[in-house]
C-alpha atoms as a PDB file:
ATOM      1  CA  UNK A   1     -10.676  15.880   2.559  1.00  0.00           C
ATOM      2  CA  UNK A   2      -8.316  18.869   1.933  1.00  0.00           C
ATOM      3  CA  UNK A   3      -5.451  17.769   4.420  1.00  0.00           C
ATOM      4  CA  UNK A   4      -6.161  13.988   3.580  1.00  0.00           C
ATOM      5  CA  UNK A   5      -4.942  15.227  -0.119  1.00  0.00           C
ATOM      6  CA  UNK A   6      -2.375  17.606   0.410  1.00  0.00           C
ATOM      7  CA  UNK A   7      -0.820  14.699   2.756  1.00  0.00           C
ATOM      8  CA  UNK A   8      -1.113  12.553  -0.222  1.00  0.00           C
ATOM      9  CA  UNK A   9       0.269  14.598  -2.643  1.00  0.00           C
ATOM     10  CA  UNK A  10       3.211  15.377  -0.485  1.00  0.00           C
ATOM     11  CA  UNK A  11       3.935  11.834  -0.019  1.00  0.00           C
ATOM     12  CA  UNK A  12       3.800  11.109  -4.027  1.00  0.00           C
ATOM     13  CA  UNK A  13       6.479  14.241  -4.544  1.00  0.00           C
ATOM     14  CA  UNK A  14       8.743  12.713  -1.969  1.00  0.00           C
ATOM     15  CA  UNK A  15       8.836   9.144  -3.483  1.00  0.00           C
ATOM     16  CA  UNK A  16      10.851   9.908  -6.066  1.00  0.00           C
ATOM     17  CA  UNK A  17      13.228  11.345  -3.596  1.00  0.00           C
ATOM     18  CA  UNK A  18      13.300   8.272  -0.767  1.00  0.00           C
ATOM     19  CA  UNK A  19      13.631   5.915  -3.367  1.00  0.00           C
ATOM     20  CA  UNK A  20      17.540   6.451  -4.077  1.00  0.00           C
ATOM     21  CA  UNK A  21      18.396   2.999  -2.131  1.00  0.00           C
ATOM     22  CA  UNK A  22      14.887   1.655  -1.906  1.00  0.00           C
ATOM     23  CA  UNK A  23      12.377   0.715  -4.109  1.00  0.00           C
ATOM     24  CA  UNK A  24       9.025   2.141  -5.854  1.00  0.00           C
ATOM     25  CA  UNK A  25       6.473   0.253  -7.811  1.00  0.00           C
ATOM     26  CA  UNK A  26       2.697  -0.082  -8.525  1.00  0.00           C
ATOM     27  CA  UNK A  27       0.080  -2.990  -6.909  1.00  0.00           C
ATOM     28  CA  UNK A  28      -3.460  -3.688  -6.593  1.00  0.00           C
ATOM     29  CA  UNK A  29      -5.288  -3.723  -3.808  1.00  0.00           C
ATOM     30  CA  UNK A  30      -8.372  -6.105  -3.529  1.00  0.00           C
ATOM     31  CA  UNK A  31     -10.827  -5.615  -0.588  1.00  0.00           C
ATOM     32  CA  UNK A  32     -13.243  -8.067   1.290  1.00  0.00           C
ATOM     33  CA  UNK A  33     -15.412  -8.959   4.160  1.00  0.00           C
ATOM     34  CA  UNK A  34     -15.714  -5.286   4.392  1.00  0.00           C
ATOM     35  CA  UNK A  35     -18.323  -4.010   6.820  1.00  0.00           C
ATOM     36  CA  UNK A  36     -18.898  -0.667   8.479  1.00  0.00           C
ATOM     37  CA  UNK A  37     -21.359  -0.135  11.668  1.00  0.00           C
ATOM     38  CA  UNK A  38     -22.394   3.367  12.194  1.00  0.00           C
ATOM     39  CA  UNK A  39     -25.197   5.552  14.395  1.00  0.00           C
ATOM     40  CA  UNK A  40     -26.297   9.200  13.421  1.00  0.00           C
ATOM     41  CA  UNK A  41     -25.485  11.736  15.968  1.00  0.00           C
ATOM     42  CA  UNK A  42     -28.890  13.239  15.664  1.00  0.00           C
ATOM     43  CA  UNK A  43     -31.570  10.612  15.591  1.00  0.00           C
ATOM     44  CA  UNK A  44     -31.597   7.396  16.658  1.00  0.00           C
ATOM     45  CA  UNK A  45     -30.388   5.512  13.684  1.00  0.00           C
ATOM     46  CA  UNK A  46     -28.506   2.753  12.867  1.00  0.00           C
ATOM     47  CA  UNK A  47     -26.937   1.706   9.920  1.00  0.00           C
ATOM     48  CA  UNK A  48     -25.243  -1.374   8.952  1.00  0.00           C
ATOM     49  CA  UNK A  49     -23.362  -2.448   5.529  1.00  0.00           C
ATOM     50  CA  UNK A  50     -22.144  -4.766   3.834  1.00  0.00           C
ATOM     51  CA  UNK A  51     -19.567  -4.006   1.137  1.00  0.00           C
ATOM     52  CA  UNK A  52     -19.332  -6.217  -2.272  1.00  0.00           C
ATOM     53  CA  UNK A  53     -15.137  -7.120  -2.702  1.00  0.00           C
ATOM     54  CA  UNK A  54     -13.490  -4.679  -4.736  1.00  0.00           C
ATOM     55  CA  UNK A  55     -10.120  -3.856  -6.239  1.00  0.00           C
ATOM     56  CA  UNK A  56      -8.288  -0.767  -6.945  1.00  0.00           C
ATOM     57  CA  UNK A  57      -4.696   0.602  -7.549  1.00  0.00           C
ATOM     58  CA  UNK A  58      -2.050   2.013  -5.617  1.00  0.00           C
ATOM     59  CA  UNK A  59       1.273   3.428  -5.569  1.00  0.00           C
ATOM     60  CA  UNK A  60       3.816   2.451  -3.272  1.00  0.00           C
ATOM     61  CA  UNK A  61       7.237   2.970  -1.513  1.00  0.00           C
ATOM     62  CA  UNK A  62       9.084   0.387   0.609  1.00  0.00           C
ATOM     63  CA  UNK A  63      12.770   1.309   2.407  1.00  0.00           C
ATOM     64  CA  UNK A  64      13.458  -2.601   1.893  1.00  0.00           C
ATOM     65  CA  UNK A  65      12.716  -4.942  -0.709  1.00  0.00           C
ATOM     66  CA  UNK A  66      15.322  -7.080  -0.857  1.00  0.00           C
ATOM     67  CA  UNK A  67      18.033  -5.544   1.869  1.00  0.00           C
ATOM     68  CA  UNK A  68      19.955  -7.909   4.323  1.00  0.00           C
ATOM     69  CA  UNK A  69      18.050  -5.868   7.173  1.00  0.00           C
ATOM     70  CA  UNK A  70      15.221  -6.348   9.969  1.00  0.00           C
ATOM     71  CA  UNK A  71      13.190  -2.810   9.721  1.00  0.00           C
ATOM     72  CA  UNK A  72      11.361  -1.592   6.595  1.00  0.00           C
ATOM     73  CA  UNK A  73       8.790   0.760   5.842  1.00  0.00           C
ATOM     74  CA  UNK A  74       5.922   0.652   3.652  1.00  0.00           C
ATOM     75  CA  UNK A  75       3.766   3.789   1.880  1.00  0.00           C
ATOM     76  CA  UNK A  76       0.771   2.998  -0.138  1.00  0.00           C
ATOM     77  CA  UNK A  77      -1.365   4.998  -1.434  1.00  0.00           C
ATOM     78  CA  UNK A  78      -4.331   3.500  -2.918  1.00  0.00           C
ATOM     79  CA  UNK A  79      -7.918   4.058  -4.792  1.00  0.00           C
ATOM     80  CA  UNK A  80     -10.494   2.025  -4.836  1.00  0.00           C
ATOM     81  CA  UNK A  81     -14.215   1.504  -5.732  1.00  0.00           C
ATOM     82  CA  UNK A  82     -16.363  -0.437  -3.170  1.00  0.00           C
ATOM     83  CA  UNK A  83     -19.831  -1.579  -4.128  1.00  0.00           C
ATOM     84  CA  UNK A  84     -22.446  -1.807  -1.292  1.00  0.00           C
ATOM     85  CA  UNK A  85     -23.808  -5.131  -1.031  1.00  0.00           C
ATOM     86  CA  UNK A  86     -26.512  -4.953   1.714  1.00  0.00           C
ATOM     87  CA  UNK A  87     -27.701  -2.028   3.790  1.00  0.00           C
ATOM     88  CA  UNK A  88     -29.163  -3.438   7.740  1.00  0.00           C
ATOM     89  CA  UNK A  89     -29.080  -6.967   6.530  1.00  0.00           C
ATOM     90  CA  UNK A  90     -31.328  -6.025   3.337  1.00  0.00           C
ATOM     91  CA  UNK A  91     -30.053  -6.741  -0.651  1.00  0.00           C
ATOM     92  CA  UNK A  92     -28.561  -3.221  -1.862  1.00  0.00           C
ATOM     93  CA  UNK A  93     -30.179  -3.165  -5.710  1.00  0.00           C
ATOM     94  CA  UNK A  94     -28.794   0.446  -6.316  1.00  0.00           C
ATOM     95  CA  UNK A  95     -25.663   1.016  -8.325  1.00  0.00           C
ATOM     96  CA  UNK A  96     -23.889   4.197  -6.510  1.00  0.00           C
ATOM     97  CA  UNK A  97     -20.415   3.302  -5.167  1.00  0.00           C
ATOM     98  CA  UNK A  98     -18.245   4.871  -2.652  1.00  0.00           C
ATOM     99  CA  UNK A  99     -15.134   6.013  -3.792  1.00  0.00           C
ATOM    100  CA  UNK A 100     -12.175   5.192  -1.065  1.00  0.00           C
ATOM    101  CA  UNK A 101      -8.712   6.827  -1.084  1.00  0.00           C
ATOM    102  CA  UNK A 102      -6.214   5.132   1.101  1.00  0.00           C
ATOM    103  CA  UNK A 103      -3.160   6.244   3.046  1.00  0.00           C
ATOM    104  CA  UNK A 104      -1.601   2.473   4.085  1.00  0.00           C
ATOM    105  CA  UNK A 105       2.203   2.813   6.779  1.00  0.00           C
ATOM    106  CA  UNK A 106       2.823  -0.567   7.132  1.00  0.00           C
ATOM    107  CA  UNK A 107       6.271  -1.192   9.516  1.00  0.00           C
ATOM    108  CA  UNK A 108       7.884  -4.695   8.636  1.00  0.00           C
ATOM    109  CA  UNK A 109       9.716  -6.391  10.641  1.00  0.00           C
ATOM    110  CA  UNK A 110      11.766  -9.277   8.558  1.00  0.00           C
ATOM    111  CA  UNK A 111      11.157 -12.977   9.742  1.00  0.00           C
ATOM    112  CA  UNK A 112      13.193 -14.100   6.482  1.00  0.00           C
ATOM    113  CA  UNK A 113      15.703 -12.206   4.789  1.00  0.00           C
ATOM    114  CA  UNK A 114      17.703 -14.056   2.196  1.00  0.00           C
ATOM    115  CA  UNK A 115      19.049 -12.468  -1.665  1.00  0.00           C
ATOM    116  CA  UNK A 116      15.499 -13.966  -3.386  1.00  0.00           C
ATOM    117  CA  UNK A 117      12.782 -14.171  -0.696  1.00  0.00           C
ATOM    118  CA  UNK A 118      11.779 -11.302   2.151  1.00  0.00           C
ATOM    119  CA  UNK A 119       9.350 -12.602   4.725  1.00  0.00           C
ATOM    120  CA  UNK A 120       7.907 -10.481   6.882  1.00  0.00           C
ATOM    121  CA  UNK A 121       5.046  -9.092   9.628  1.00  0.00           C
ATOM    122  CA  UNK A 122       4.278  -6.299  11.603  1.00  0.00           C
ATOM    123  CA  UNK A 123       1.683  -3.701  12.288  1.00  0.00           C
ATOM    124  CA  UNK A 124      -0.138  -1.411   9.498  1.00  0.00           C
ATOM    125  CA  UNK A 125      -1.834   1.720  10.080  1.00  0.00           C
ATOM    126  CA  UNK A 126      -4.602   2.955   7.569  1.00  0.00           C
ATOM    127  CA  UNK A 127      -6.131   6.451   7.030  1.00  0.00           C
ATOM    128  CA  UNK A 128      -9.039   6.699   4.724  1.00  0.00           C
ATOM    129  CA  UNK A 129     -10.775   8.880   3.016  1.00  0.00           C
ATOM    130  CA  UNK A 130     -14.442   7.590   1.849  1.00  0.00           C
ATOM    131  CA  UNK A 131     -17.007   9.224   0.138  1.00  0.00           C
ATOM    132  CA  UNK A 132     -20.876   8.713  -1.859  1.00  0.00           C
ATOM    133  CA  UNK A 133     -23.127  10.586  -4.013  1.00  0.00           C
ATOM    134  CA  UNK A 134     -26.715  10.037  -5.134  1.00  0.00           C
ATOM    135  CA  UNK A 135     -28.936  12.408  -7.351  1.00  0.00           C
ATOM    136  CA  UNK A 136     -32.162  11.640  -8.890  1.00  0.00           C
ATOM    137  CA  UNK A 137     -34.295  14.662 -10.433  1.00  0.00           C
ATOM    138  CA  UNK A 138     -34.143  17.520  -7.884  1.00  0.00           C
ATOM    139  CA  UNK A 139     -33.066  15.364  -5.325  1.00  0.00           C
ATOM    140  CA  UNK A 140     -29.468  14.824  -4.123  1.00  0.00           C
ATOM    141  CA  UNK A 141     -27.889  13.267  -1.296  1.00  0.00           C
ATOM    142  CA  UNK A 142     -24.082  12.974  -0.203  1.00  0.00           C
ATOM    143  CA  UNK A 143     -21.704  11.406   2.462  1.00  0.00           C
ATOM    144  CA  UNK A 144     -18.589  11.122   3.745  1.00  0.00           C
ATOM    145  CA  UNK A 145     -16.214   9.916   5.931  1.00  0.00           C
ATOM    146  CA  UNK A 146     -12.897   9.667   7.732  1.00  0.00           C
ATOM    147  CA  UNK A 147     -11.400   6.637   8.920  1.00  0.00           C
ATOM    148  CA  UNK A 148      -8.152   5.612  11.355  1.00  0.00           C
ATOM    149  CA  UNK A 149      -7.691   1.426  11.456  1.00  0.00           C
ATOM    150  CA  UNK A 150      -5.035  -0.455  12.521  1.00  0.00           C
ATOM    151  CA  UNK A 151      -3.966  -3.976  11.369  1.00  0.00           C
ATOM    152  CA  UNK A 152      -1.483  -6.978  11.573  1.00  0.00           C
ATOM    153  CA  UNK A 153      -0.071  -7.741   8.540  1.00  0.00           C
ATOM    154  CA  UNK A 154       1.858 -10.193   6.605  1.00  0.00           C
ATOM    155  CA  UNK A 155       3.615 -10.081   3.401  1.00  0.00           C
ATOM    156  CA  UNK A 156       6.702 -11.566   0.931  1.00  0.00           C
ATOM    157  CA  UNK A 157       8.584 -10.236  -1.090  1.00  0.00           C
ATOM    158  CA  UNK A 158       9.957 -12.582  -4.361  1.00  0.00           C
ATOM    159  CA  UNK A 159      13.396 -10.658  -5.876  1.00  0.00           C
ATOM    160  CA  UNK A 160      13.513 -11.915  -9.378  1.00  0.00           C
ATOM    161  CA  UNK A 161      16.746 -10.016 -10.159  1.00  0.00           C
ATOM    162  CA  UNK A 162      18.932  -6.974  -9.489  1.00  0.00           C
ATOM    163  CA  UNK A 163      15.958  -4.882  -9.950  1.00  0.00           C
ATOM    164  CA  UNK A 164      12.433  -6.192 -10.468  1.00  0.00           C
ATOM    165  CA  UNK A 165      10.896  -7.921  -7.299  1.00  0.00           C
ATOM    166  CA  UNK A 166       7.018  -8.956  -6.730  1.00  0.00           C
ATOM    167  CA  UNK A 167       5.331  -8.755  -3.737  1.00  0.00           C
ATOM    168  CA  UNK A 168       2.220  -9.982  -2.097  1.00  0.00           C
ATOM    169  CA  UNK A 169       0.770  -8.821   1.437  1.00  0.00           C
ATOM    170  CA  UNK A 170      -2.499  -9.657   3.562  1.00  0.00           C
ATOM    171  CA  UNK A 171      -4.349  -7.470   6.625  1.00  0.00           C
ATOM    172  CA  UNK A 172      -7.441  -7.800   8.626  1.00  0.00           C
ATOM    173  CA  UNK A 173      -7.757  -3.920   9.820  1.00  0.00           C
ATOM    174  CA  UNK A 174      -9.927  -2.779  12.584  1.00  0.00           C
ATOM    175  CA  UNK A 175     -11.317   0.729  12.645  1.00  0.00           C
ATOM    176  CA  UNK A 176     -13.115   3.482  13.704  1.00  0.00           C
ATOM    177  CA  UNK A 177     -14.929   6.157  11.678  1.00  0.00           C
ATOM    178  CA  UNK A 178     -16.235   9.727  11.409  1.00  0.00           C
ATOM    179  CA  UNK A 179     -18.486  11.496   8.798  1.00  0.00           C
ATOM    180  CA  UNK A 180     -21.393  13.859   7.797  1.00  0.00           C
ATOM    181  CA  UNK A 181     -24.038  13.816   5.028  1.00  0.00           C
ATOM    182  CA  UNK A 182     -26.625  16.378   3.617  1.00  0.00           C
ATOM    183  CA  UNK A 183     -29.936  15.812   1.629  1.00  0.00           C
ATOM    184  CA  UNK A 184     -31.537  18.365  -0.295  1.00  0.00           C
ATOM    185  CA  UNK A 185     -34.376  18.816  -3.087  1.00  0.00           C
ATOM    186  CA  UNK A 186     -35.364  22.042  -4.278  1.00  0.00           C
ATOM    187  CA  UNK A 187     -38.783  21.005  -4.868  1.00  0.00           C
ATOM    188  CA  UNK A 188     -39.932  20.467  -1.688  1.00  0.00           C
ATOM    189  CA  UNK A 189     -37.555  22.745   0.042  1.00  0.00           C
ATOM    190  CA  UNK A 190     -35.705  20.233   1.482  1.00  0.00           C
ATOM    191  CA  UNK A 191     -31.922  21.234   3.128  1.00  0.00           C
ATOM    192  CA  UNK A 192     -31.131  18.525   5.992  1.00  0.00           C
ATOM    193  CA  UNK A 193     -27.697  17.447   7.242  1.00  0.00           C
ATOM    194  CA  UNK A 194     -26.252  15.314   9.663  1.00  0.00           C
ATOM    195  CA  UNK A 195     -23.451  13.604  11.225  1.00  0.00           C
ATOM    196  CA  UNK A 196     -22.528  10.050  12.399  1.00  0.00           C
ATOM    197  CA  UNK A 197     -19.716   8.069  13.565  1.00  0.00           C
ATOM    198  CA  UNK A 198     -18.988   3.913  14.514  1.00  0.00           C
ATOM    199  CA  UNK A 199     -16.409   1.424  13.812  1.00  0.00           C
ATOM    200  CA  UNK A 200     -15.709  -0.944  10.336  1.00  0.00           C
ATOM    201  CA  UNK A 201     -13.467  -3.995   9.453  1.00  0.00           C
ATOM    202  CA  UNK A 202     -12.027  -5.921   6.607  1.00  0.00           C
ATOM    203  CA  UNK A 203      -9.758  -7.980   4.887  1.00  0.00           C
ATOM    204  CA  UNK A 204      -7.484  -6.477   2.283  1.00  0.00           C
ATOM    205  CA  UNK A 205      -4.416  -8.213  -0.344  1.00  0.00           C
ATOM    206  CA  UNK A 206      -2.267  -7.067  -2.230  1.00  0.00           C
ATOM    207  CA  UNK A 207       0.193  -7.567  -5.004  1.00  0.00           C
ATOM    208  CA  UNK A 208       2.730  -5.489  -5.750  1.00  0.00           C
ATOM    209  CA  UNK A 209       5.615  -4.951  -8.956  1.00  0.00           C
ATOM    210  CA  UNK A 210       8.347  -3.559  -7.391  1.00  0.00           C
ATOM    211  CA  UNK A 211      11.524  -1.672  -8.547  1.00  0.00           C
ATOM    212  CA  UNK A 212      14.629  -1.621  -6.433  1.00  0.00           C
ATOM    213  CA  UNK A 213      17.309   0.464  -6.605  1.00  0.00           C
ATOM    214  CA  UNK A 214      20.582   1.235  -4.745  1.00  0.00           C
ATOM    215  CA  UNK A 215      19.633  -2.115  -3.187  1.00  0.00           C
ATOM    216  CA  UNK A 216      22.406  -4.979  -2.031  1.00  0.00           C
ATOM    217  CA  UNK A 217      22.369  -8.052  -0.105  1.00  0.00           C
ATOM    218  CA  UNK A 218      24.589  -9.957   2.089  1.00  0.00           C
ATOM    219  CA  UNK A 219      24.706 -13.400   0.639  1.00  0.00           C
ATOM    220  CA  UNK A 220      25.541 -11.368  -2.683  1.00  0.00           C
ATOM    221  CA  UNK A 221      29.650 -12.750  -3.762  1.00  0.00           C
ATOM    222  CA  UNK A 222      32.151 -10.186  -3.633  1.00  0.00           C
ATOM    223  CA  UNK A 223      34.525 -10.038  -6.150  1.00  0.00           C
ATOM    224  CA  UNK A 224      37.865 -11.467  -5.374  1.00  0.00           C
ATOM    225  CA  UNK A 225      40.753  -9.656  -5.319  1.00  0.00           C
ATOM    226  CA  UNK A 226      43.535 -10.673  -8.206  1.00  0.00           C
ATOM    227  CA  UNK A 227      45.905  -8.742  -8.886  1.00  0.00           C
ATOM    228  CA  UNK A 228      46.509 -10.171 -12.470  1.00  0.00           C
ATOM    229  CA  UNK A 229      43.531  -9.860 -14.136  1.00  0.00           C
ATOM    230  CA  UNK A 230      44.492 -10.363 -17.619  1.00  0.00           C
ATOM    231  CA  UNK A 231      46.059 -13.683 -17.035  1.00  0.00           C
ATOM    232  CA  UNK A 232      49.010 -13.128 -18.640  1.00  0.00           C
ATOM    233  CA  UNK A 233      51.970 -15.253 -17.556  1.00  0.00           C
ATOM    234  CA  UNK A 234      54.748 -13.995 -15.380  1.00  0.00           C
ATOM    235  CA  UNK A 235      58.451 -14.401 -16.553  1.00  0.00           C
ATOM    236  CA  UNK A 236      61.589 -14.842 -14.539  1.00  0.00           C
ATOM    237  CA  UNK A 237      64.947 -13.500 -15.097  1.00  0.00           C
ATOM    238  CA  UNK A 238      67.377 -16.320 -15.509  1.00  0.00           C
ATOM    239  CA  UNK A 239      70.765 -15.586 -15.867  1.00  0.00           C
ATOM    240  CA  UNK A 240      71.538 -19.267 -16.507  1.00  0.00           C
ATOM    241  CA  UNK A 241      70.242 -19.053 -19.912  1.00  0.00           C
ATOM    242  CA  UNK A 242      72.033 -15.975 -21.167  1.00  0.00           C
ATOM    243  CA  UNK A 243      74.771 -16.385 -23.810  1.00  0.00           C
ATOM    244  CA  UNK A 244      77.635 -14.039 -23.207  1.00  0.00           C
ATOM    245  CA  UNK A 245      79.610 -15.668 -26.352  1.00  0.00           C
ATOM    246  CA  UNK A 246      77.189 -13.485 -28.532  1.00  0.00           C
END
């Protein structure tokens, strides 16, 4: 969880930094069909869930909003709350949540790249950072977990002027996962821990208010180049029109 957060808070003091001809904003990203399959290392257990959809919010930094080029590259970071719906096929009635933290590179490649609309694909790569808590009298129990996915993704972006743009994206990630949890309860002496590891998937979108800056675009009209700008009129010298007689 340590590296997982100084990587993130690197990132977020950088953005500020990257964004001189780019573009920074806020979104919120809404999770379903979320499921994780995992097996302790220790006993021979199996455990299967079912998330409820959730939503978060996120911070993010794209290379190209609205630029006249193929390549851009997308940081999000992103926090979310996910509800557990069922546990091995069984209704979860509980109310703890895990709470998911979300490192989201996403490398676009543009299909469409005109001055209002930015239509692109290409591949995402998430790393998460998921954890849970539970405590009930003397009893407490905790878990965690690390997780790598990769996912194709789609997304537009709509430039509604020189600077505000909104954007909207869609992934189905696959992924594997790592974690550990520990039980304890003073009363009966109890101090247990494990480990356990297995693969997830899910569907995430998002929508995005972006802010671009530094930004141009091809199809954008140059200025022309007159060399009398005030419109004034130009006179000629006529010598025909002189009178010498005065």
């Amino acid at each position: 969880m340590k590296l997982y957060k100084n990587i993130a808070l690197a990132s977020f003091l950088l953005l500020p930094m990257t964004a001189q001809a780019s573009g920074i904003g806020l979104y919120v990203p809404m999770a379903a069909s979320t499921s994780s399959s995992t097996e302790d290392n220790d006993i021979n257990y199996t455990e299967d869930l079912v998330y409820k959809p959730g939503y978060g919010i996120g911070l993010v930094y794209d290379s190209n909003v609205g630029k006249d080029d193929m390549y851009a590259y997308r940081l999000g970071l992103e926090y979310l709350k996910m509800d557990i719906d069922t546990i091995n096929g069984n209704t979860y009635n509980g109310d703890e949540k895990f709470t998911r933290f979300n490192m989201v590179n996403t490398f676009e490649f543009g299909l469409v790249t005109t001055k209002s609309i930015r239509f692109w694909a290409g591949p995402r790569i998430n790393i998460a950072y998921q954890s849970y808590s539970y405590q009930s009298g003397t009893y407490s129990f905790d878990q965690s977990n690390v997780e790598f996915g990769i996912a194709p993704a789609l997304g537009t972006n709509f430039n509604l002027g020189s600077i505000v743009s909104l954007g909207f994206d869609v992934d189905y990630r696959f992924t594997g996962l790592s974690g550990a949890w520990t039980a304890k309860d003073s009363q009966i002496s109890l101090d247990d821990d494990g480990s356990y590891s297995g693969t997830g998937k899910g569907l995430t979108a998002r929508l995005y208010l972006l802010f671009r800056f530094g930004e141009g675009h091809s199809d954008a009209v140059a200025p022309t180049n007159n060399t009398n700008t005030n419109n004034t009129p130009s006179y000629q010298h006529n010598d025909d029109v002189i009178d010498d007689s005065l």
